[in-house]
Structures are given as structure tokens and as C-alpha cells.
Protein backbone atom coordinates (compact mmCIF):
# COMPACT_ATOMS: atom_id res chain seq x y z
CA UNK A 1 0.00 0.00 0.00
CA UNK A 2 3.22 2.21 0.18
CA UNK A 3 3.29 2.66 -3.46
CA UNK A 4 1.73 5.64 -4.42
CA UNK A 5 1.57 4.73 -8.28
CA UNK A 6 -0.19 1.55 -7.07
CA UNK A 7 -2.67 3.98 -5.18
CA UNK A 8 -3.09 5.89 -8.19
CA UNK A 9 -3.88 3.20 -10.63
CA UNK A 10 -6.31 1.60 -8.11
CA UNK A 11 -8.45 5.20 -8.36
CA UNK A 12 -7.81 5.39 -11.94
CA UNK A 13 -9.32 2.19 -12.57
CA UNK A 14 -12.21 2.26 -9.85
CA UNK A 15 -13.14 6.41 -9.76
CA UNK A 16 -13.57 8.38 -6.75
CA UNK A 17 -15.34 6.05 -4.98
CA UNK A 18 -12.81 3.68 -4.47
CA UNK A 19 -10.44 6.48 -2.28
CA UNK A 20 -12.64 5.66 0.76
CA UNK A 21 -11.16 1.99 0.54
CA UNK A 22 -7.48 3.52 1.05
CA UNK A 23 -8.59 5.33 4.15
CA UNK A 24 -8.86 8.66 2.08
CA UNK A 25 -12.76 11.02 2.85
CA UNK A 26 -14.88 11.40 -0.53
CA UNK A 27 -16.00 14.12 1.25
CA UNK A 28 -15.74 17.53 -0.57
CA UNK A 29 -12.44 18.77 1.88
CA UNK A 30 -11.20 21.11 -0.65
CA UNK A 31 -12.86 24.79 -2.07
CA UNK A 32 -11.67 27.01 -4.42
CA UNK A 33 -9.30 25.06 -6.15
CA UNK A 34 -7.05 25.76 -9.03
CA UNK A 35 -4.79 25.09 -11.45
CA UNK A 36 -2.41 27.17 -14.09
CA UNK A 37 0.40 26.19 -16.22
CA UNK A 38 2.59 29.23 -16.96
CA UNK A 39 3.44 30.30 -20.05
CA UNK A 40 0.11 28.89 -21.60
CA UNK A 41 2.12 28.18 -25.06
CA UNK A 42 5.18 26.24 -25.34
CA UNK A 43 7.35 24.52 -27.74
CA UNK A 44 8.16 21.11 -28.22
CA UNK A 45 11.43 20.26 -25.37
CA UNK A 46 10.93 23.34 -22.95
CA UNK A 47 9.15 22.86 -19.62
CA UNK A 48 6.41 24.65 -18.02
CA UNK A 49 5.30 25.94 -14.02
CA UNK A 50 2.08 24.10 -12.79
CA UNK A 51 0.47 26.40 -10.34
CA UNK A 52 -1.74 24.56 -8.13
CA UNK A 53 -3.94 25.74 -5.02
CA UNK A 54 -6.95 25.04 -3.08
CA UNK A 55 -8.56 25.94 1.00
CA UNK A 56 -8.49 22.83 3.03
CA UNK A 57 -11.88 22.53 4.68
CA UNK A 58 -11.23 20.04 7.27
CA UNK A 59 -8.26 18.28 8.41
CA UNK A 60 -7.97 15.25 6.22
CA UNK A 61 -5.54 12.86 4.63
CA UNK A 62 -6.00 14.57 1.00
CA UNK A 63 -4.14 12.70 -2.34
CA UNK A 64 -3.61 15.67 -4.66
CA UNK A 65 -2.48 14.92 -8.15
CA UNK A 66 -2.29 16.48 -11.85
CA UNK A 67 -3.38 14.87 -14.68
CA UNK A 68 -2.45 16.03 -18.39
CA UNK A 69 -4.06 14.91 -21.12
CA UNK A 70 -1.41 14.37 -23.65
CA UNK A 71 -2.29 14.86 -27.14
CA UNK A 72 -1.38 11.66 -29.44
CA UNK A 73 0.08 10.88 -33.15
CA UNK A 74 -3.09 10.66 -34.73
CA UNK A 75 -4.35 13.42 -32.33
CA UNK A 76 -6.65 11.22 -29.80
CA UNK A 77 -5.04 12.11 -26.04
CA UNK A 78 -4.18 9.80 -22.92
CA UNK A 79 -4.34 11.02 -19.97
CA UNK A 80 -1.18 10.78 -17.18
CA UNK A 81 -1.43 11.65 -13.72
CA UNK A 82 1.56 12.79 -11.29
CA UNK A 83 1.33 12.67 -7.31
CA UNK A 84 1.74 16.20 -6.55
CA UNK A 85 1.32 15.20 -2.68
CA UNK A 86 -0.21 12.52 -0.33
CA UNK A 87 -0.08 13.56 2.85
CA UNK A 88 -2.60 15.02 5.65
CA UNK A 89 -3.62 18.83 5.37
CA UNK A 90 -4.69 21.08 8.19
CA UNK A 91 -8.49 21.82 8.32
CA UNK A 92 -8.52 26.03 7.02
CA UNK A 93 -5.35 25.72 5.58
CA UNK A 94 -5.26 27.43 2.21
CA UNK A 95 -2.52 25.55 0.16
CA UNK A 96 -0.31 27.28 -2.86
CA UNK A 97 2.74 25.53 -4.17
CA UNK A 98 4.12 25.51 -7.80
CA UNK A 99 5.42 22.10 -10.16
CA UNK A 100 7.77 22.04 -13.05
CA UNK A 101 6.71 20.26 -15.99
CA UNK A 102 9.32 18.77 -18.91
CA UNK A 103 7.83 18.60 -21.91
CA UNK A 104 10.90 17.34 -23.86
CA UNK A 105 10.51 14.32 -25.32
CA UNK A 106 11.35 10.73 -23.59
CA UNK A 107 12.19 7.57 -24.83
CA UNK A 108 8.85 6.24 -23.10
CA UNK A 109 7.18 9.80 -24.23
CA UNK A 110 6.99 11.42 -27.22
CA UNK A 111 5.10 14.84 -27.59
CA UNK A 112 2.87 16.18 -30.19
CA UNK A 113 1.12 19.63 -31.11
CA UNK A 114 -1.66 20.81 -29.94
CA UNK A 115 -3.85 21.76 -26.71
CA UNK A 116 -2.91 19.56 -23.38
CA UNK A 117 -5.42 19.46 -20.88
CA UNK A 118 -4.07 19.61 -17.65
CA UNK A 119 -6.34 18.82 -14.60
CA UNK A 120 -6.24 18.76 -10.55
CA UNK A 121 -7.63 15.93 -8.47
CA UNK A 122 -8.48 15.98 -5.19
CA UNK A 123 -8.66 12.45 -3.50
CA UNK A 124 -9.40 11.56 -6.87
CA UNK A 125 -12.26 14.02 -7.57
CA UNK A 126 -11.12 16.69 -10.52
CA UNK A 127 -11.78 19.90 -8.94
CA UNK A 128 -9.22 22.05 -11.48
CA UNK A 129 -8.42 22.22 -15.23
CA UNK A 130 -6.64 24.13 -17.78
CA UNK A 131 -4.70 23.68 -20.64
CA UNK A 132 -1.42 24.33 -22.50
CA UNK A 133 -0.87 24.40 -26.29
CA UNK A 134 1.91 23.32 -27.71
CA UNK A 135 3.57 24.16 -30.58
CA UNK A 136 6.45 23.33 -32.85
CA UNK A 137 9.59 25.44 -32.26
């Protein structure tokens, strides 16, 4: 249970539901959430700032993660989430921090024009989205 990208594909596959299983409240804990990727446009190897916030409502053990919907070849996406933190949050906390994101390409990830979706879950409720386009340099 110590793996968090075990965690992460067991509320992929099952939904939100399945978070109260791992000891995590489906309860709404989180208000005025957000997310923003800085600068909105990029090319094609540079890397972005994910800006990521929300109030904690109640003291909880909260699993926040982004998701980005990559854009594909033949210009379908699949979506990839990152643990962004797992960890238990003060109730009336209000909670700011900032991510960088590589979009240069992988040998397990090539990237492709167009508009990303990125989103923010919340013990595996999306409560945030934006997106990025991204272009060829």
C-alpha cells in the first residue's frame, strides 16, 4: 500500500469512490481550487510551471495529483497523472505551491502539437483544469 503509483492506478481504474477503501474522505475537503500552467504556449522540449492551489476545509488525509491529457500521433489524447502530494492537510489551511513540468521528449514519451489538458484531483475528484498548447519550435 506504500506505493503511491499503485494507489493511483487503483483510483484510476475504480473512480472516486474507491479512495474511501485507502482510508482517504470522498468528502468535498477542498474549495476554491485551481490550477495554471505558466506560459500557456510552449514549444516542443521546454518545460512549463504548474500552479496549483486550493482551502483545506477540514483536516484530512487529502491525495492531490495532476493529470495532463497528452495529445497523441493521430491526435486522440491519454491522460497521465503525477502525485503532486499525499499527505494530511490542516483543516482552514489554504494551500499554494508551484510544479515544473518537462515537456521534452522521452524515450517512453513522445510529444505532439496541440492543446494539453491539464487537470487537478483531489482524493481523486477533478476539482481544477486548464490547458497548454503546444507548438512546434
Amino acid at each position: 500500500m506504500g506505493d503511491s503509483s499503485c494507489v493511483s492506478d487503483v483510483v484510476a481504474t475504480l473512480g472516486p469512490r474507491s479512495v474511501r477503501a485507502l482510508w482517504y474522505s470522498d468528502r468535498r475537503l477542498a474549495q476554491n481550487a485551481y490550477i495554471r500552467v505558466e506560459p500557456a504556449e510552449v514549444a516542443i522540449g521546454e518545460d512549463v510551471t504548474v500552479h496549483y492551489g486550493f482551502e483545506a476545509t477540514a483536516e484530512a488525509k487529502l491525495r492531490v495529483e495532476y493529470a495532463i491529457d497528452f495529445v497523441k500521433a493521430r491526435g486522440k489524447t491519454s491522460q497521465k497523472k503525477f502525485l503532486l502530494t499525499d499527505s494530511t492537510i490542516p483543516g482552514s489551511t489554504g494551500v499554494e505551491r508551484m510544479r515544473t513540468h518537462s515537456f521534452k521528449d522521452l524515450s517512453t514519451r513522445k510529444h505532439y502539437t496541440g492543446d494539453h489538458r491539464f487537470t487537478l484531483f483531489i482524493n481523486g475528484v477533478e476539482v481544477a483544469e486548464t490547458s497548454l498548447r503546444i507548438i512546434f519550435n
